[in-house]
C-alpha atoms as a PDB file:
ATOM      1  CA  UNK A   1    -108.863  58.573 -25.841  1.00  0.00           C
ATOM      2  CA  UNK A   2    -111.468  60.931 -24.856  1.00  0.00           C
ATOM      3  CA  UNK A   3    -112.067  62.165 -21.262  1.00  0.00           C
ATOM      4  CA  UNK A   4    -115.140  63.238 -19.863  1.00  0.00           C
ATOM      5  CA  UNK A   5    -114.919  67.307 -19.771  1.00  0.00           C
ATOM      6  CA  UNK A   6    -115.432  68.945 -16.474  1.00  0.00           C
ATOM      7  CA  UNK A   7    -115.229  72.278 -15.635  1.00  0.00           C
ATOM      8  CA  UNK A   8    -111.813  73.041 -13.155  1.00  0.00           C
ATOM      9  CA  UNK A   9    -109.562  76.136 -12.149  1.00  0.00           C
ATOM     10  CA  UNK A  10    -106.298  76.295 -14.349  1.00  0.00           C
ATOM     11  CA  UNK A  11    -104.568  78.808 -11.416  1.00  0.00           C
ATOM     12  CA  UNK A  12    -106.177  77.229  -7.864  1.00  0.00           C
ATOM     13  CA  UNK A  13    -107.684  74.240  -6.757  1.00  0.00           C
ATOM     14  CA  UNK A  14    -109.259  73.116  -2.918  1.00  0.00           C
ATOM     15  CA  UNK A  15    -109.240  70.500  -1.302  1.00  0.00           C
ATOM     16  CA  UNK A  16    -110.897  69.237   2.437  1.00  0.00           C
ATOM     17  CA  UNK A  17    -108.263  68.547   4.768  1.00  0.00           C
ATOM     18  CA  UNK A  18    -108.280  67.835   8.344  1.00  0.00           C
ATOM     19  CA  UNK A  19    -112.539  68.912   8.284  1.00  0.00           C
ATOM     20  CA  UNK A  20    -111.325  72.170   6.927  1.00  0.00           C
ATOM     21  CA  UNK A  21    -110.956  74.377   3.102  1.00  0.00           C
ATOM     22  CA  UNK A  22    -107.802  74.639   2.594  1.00  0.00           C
ATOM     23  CA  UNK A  23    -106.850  76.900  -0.962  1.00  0.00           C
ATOM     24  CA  UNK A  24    -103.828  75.070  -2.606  1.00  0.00           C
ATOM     25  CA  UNK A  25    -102.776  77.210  -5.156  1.00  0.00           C
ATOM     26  CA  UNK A  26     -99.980  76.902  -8.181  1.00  0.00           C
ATOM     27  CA  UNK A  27     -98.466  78.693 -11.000  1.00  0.00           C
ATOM     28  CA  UNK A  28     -99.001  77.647 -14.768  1.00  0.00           C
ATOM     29  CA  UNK A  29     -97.895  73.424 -14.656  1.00  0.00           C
ATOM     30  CA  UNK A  30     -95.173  72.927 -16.477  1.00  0.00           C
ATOM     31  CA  UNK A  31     -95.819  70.880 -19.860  1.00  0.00           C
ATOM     32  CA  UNK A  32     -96.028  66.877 -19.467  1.00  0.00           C
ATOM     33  CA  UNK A  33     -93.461  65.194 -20.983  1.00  0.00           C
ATOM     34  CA  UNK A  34     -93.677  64.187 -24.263  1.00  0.00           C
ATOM     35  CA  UNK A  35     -93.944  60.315 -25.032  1.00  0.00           C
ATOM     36  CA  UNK A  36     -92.799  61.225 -28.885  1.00  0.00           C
ATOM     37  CA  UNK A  37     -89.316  61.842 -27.146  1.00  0.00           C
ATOM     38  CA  UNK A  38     -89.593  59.030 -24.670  1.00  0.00           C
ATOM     39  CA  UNK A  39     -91.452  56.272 -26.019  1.00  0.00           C
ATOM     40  CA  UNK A  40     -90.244  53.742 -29.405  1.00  0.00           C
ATOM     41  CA  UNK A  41     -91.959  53.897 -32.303  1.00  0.00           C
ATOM     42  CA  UNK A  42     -94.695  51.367 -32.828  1.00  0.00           C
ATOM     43  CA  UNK A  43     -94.142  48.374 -34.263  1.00  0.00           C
ATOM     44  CA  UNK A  44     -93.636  47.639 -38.192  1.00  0.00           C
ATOM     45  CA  UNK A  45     -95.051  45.723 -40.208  1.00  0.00           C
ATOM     46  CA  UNK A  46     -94.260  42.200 -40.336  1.00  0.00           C
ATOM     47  CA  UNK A  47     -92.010  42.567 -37.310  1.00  0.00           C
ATOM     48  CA  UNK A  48     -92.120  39.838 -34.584  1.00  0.00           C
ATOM     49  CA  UNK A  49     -93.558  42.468 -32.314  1.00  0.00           C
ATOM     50  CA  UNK A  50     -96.359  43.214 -34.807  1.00  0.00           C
ATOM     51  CA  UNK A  51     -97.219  39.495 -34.946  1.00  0.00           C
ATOM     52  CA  UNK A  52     -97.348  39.938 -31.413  1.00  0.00           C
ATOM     53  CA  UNK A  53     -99.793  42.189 -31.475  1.00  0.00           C
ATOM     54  CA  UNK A  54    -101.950  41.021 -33.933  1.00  0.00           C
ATOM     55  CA  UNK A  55    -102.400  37.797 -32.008  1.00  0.00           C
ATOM     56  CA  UNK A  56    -103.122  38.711 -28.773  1.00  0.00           C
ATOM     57  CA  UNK A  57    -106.422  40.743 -30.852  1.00  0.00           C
ATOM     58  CA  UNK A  58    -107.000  37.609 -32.286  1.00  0.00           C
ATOM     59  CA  UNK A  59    -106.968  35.576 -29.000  1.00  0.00           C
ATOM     60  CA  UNK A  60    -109.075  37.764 -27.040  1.00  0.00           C
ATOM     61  CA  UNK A  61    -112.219  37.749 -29.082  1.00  0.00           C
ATOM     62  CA  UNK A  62    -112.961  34.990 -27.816  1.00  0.00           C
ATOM     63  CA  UNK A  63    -113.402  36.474 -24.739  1.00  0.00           C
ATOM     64  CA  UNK A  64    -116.943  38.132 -25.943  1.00  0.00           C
ATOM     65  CA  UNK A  65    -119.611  37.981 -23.839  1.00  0.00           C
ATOM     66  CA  UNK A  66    -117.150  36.872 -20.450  1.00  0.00           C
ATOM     67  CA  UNK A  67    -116.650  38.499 -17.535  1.00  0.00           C
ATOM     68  CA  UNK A  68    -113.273  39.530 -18.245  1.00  0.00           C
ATOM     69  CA  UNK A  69    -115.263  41.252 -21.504  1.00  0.00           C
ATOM     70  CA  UNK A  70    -117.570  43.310 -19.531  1.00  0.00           C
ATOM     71  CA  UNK A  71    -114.622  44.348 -17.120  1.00  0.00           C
ATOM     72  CA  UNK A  72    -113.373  46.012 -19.982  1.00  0.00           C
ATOM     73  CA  UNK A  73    -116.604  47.520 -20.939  1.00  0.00           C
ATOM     74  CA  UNK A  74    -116.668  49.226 -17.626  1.00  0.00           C
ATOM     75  CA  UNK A  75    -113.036  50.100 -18.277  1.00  0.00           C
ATOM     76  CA  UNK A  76    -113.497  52.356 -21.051  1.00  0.00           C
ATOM     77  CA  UNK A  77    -115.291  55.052 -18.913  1.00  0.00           C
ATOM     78  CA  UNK A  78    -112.478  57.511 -17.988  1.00  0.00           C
ATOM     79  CA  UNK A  79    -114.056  59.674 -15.930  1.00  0.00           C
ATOM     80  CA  UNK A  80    -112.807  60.903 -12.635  1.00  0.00           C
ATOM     81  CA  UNK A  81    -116.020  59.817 -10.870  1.00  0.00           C
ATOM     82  CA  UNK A  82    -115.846  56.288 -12.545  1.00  0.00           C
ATOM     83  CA  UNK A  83    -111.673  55.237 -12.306  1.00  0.00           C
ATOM     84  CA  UNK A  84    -111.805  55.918  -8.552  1.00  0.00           C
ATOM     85  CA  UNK A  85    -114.613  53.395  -7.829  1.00  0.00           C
ATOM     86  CA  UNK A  86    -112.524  51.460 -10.272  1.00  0.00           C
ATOM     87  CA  UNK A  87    -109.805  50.965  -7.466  1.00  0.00           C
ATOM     88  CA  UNK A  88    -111.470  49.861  -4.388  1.00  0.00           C
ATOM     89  CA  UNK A  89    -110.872  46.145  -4.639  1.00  0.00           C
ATOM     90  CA  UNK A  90    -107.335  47.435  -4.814  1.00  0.00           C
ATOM     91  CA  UNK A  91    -107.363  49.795  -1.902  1.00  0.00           C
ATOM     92  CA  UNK A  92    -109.024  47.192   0.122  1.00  0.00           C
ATOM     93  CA  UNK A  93    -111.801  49.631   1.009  1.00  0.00           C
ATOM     94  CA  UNK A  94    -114.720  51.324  -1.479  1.00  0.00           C
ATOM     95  CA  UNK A  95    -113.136  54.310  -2.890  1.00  0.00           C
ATOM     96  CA  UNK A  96    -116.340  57.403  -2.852  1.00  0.00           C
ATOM     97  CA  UNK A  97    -115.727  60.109  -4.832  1.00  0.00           C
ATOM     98  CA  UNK A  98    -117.844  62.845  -3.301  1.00  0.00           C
ATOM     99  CA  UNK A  99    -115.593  62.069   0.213  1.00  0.00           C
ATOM    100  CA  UNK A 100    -112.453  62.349  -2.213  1.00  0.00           C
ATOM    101  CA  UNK A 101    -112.664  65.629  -3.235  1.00  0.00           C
ATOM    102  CA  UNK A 102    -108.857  66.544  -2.877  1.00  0.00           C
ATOM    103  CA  UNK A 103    -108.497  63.788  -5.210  1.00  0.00           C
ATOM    104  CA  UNK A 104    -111.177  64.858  -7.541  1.00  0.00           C
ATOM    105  CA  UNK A 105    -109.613  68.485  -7.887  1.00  0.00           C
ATOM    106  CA  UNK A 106    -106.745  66.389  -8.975  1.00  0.00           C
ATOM    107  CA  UNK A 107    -107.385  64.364 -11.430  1.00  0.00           C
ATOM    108  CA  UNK A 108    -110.058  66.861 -12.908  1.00  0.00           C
ATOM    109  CA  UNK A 109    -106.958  69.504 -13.285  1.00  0.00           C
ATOM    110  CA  UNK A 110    -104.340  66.336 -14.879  1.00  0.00           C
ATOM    111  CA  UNK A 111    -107.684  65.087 -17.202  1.00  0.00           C
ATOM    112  CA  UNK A 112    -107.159  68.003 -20.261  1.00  0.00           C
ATOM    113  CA  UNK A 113    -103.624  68.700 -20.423  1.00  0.00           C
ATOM    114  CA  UNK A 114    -103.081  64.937 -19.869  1.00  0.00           C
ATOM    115  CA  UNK A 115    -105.655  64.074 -22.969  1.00  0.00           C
ATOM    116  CA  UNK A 116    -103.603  67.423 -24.996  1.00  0.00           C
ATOM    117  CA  UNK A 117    -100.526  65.224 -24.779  1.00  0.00           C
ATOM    118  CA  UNK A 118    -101.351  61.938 -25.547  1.00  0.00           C
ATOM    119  CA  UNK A 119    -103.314  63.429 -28.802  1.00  0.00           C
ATOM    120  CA  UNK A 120     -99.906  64.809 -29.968  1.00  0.00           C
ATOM    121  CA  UNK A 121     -98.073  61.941 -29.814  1.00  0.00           C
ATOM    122  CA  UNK A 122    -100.952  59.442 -31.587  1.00  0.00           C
ATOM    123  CA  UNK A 123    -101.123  62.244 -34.109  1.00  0.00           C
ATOM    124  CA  UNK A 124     -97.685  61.868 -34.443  1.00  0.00           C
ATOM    125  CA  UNK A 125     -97.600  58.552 -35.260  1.00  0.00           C
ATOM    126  CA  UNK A 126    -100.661  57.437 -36.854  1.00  0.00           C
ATOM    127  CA  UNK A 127    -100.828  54.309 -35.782  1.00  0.00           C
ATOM    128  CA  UNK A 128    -104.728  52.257 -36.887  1.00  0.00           C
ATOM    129  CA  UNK A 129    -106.207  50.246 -34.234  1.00  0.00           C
ATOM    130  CA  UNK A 130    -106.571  46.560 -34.448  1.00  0.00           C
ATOM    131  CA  UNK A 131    -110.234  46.219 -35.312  1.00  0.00           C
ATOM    132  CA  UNK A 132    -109.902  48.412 -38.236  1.00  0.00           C
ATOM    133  CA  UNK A 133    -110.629  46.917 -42.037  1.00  0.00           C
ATOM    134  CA  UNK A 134    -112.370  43.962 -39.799  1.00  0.00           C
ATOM    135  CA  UNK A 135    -115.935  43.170 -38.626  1.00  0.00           C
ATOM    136  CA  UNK A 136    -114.308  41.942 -35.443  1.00  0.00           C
ATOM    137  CA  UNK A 137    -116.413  42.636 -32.410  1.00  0.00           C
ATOM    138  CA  UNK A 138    -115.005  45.350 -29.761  1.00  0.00           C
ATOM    139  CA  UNK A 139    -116.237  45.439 -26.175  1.00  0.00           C
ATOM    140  CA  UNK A 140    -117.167  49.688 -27.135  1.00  0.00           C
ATOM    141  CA  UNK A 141    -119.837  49.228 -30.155  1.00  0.00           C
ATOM    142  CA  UNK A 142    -121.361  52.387 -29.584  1.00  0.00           C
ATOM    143  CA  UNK A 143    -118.247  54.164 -29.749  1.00  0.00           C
ATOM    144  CA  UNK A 144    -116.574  51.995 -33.103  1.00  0.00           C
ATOM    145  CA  UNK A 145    -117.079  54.805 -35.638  1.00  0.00           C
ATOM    146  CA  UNK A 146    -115.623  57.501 -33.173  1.00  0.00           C
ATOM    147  CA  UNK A 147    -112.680  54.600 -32.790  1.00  0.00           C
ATOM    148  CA  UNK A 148    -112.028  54.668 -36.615  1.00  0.00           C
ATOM    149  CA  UNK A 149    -111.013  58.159 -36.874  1.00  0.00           C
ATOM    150  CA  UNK A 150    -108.687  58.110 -34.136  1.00  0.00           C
ATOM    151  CA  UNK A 151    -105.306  56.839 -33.595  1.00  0.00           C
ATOM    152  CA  UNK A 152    -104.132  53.836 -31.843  1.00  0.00           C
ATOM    153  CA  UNK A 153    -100.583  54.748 -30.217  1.00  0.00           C
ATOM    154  CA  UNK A 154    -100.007  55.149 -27.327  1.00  0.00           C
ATOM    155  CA  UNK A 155    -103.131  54.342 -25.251  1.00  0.00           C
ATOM    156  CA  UNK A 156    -104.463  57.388 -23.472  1.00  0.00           C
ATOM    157  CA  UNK A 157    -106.525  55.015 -21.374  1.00  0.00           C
ATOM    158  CA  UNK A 158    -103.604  53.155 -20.384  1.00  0.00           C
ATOM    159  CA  UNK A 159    -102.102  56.436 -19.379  1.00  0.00           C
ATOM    160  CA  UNK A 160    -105.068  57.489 -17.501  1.00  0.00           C
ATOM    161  CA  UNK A 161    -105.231  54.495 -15.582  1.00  0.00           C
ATOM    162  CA  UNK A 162    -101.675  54.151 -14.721  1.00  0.00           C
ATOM    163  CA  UNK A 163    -101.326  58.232 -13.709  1.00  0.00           C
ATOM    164  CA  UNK A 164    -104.033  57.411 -11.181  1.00  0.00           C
ATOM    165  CA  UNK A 165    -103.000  53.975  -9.951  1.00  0.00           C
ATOM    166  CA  UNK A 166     -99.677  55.470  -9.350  1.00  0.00           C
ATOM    167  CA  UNK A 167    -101.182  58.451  -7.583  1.00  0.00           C
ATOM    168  CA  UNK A 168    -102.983  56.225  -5.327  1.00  0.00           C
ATOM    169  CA  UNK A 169    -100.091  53.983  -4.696  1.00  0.00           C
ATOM    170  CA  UNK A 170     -98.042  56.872  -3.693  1.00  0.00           C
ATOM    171  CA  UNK A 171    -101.144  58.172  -1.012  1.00  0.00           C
ATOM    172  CA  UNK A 172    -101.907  54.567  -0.162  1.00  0.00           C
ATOM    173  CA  UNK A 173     -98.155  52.807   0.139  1.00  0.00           C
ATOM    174  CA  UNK A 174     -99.443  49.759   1.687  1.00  0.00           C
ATOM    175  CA  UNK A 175    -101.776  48.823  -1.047  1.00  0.00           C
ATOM    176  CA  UNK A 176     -99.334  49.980  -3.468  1.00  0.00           C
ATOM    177  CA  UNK A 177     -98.800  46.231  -4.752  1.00  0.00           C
ATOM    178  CA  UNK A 178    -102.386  45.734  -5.370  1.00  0.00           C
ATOM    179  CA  UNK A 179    -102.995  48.956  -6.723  1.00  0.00           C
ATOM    180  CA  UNK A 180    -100.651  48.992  -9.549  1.00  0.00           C
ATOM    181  CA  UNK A 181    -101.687  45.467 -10.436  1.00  0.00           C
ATOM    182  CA  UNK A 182    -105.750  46.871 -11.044  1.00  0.00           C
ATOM    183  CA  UNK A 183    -103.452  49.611 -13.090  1.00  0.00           C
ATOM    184  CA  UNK A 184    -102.008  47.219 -15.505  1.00  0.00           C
ATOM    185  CA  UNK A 185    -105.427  45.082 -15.643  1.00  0.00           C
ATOM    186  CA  UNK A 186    -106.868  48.644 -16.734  1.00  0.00           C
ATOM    187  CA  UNK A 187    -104.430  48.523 -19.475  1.00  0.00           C
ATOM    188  CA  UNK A 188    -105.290  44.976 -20.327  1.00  0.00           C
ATOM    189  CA  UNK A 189    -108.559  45.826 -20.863  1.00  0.00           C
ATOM    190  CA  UNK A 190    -108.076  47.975 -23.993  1.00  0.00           C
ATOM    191  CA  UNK A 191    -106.313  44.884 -25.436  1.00  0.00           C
ATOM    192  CA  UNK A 192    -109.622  42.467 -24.643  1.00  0.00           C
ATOM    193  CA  UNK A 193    -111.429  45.150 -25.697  1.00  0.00           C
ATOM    194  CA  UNK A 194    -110.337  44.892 -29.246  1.00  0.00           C
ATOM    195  CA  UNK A 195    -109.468  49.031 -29.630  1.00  0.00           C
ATOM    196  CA  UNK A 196    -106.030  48.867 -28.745  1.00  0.00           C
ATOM    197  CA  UNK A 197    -102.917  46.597 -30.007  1.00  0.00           C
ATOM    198  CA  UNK A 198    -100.829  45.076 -27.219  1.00  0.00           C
ATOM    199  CA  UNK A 199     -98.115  47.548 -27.637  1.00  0.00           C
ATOM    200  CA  UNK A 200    -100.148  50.746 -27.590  1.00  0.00           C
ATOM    201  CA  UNK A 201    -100.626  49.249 -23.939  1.00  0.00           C
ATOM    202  CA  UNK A 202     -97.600  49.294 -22.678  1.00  0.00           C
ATOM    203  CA  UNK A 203     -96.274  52.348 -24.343  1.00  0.00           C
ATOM    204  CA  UNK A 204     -99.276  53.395 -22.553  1.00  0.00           C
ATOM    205  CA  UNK A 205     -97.281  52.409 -19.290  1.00  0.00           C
ATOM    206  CA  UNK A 206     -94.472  54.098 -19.781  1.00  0.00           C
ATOM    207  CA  UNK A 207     -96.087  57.127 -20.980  1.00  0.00           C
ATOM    208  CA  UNK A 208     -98.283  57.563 -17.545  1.00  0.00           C
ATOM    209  CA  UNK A 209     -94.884  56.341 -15.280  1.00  0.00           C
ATOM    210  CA  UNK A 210     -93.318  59.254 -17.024  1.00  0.00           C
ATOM    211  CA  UNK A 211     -95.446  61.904 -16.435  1.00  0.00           C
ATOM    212  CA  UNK A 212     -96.210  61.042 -13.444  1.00  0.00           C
ATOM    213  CA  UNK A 213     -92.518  61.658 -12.513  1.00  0.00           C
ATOM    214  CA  UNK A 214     -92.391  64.601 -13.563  1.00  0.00           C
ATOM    215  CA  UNK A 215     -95.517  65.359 -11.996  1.00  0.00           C
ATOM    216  CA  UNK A 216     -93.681  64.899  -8.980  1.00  0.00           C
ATOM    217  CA  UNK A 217     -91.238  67.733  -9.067  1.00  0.00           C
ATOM    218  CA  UNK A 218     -93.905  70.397  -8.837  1.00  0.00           C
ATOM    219  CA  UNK A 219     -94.780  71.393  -5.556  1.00  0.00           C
ATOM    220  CA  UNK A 220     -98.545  71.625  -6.033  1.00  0.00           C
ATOM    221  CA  UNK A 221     -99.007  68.129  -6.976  1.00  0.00           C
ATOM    222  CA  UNK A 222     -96.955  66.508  -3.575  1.00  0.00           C
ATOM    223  CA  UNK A 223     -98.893  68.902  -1.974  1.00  0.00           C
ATOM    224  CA  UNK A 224    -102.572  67.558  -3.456  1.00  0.00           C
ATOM    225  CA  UNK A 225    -101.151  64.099  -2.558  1.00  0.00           C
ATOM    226  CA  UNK A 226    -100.542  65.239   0.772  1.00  0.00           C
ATOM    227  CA  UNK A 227    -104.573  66.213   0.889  1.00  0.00           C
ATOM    228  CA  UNK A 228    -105.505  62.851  -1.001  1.00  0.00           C
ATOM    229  CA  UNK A 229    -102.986  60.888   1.307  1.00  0.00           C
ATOM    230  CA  UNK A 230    -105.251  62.470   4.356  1.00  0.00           C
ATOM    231  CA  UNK A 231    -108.849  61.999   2.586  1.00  0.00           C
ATOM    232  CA  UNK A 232    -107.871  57.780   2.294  1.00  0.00           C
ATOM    233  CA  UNK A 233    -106.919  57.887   5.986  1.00  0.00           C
ATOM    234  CA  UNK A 234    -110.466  59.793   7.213  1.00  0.00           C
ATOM    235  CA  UNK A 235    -112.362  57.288   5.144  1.00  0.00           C
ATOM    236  CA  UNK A 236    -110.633  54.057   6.133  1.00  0.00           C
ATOM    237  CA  UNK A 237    -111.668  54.959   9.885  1.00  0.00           C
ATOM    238  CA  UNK A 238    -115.350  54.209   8.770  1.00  0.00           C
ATOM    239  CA  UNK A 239    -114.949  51.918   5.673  1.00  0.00           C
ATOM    240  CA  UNK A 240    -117.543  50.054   3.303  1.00  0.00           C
ATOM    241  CA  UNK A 241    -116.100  46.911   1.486  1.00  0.00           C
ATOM    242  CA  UNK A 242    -116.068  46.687  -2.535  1.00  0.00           C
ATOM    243  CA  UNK A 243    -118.039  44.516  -3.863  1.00  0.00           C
ATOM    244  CA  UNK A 244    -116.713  40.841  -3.796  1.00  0.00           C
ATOM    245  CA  UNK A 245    -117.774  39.483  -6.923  1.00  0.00           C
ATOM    246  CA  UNK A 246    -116.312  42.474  -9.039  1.00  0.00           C
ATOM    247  CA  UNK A 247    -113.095  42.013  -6.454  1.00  0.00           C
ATOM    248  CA  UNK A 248    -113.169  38.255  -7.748  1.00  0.00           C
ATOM    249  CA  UNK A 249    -113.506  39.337 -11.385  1.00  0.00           C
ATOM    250  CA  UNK A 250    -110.604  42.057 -11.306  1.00  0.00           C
ATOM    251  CA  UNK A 251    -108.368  39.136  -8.677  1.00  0.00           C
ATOM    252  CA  UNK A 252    -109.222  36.891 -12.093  1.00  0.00           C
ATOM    253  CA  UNK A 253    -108.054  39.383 -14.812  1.00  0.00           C
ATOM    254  CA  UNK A 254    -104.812  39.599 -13.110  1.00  0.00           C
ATOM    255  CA  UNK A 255    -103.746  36.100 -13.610  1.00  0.00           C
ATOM    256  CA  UNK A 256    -104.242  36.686 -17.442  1.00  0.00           C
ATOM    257  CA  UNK A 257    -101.793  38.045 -19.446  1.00  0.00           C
ATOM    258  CA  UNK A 258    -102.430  38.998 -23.221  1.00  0.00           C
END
């Protein structure tokens, strides 16, 4: 996993709220909890979960060249700017960043210590991703030797993806349904794209529910929700639809499991 870096405030952080600046400030964040103590260990070899895994690789590359293949593509950028837009079919509404700011500040301030985390626990458990040792085609070319050196358990983009759909879901309730559903299709998509083994993907789910719990304990983070939770209502008053056919490729994905 490897997050865009961006430059953010490790004491305060601001956020527009009701056409105003308002300064929402917090002491050191306690540590995220760590999926080495939470999460099992990956599957072994020759286990019926490994064979699991190994064949849902196998199955999806035939999905090369398909839409489902370039939704994952467009999946693998992590940036803050990039996984918003990634939930507006979801929301029901496009999803700007520059309006978002609140949310932004968020996600920008979760991106490093969030990245930190999951590198401990793949470190930990040194788990090679699927298209190593193979010429097997990945949906990330460019990025295959950078793949190689890293490790494959859990998936941090899994853990990304499901820390913000669950953020959203939590400032947009009524859309929660839909949102979480684009969260697990973000998953999915690191299993079509050949860099990550089925259950790297949903450790990857429990990993992001479980920080995002704890997340939830700390008063500056309800309070940033608060802001984001106000930022979605201003810009549904005025909104622009998502795009259909990307809406129709993402409605598509979720009928698919892997």
């Amino acid at each position: 996993m490897r997050l865009r870096a961006f430059a953010l405030c490790t004491v305060t952080a601001c956020a527009l709220l009701h056409g105003g600046l308002v300064q929402i400030t917090w002491a050191q964040p306690a540590p995220l909890p760590d999926g080495r103590a939470v999460l099992p260990p990956p599957p072994t070899a020759g286990s019926l979960a490994q064979e699991a895994d190994r064949q849902a690789f196998e199955a999806t590359r035939a999905l090369r060249g398909s839409p489902r293949w370039q939704l994952a593509h467009d999946d693998a950028d992590l940036s803050p700017q990039h996984i918003i837009r990634d939930f507006s079919c979801a929301a029901g509404f496009a999803l700007i960043p520059d309006r978002l700011p609140a949310l932004l500040t968020l996600l920008n301030a979760l991106a490093k210590p969030l990245e930190q985390r999951v590198t401990e626990e793949k470190n930990f458990w040194h788990r090679t991703r699927p298209f190593v040792g193979t010429t097997q085609d990945i949906c990330t070319p460019d990025a295959r030797t950078r793949l190689t050196s890293s490790f494959a358990y859990p998936s941090g983009h899994t853990t990304w993806g499901w820390m913000v759909a669950s953020i959203l879901a939590s400032a947009l309730p009524e859309h929660a349904s839909q949102i979480m559903q684009r969260g697990r299709v973000f998953g999915e998509s690191r299993i079509v794209c050949g860099v990550h083994w089925k259950s790297d993907v949903q450790a990857g789910y429990i990993n992001g529910s479980t920080m995002f719990a704890a997340l939830q304990a700390q008063p500056w983070f309800t309070q940033q929700v608060a802001a984001i939770r106000n930022e979605l209502e201003q810009l549904q008053t005025h909104p622009s639809t998502p795009d259909a056919a990307t809406c129709a490729i993402e409605h598509e994905a979720a009928t698919n499991a892997y």
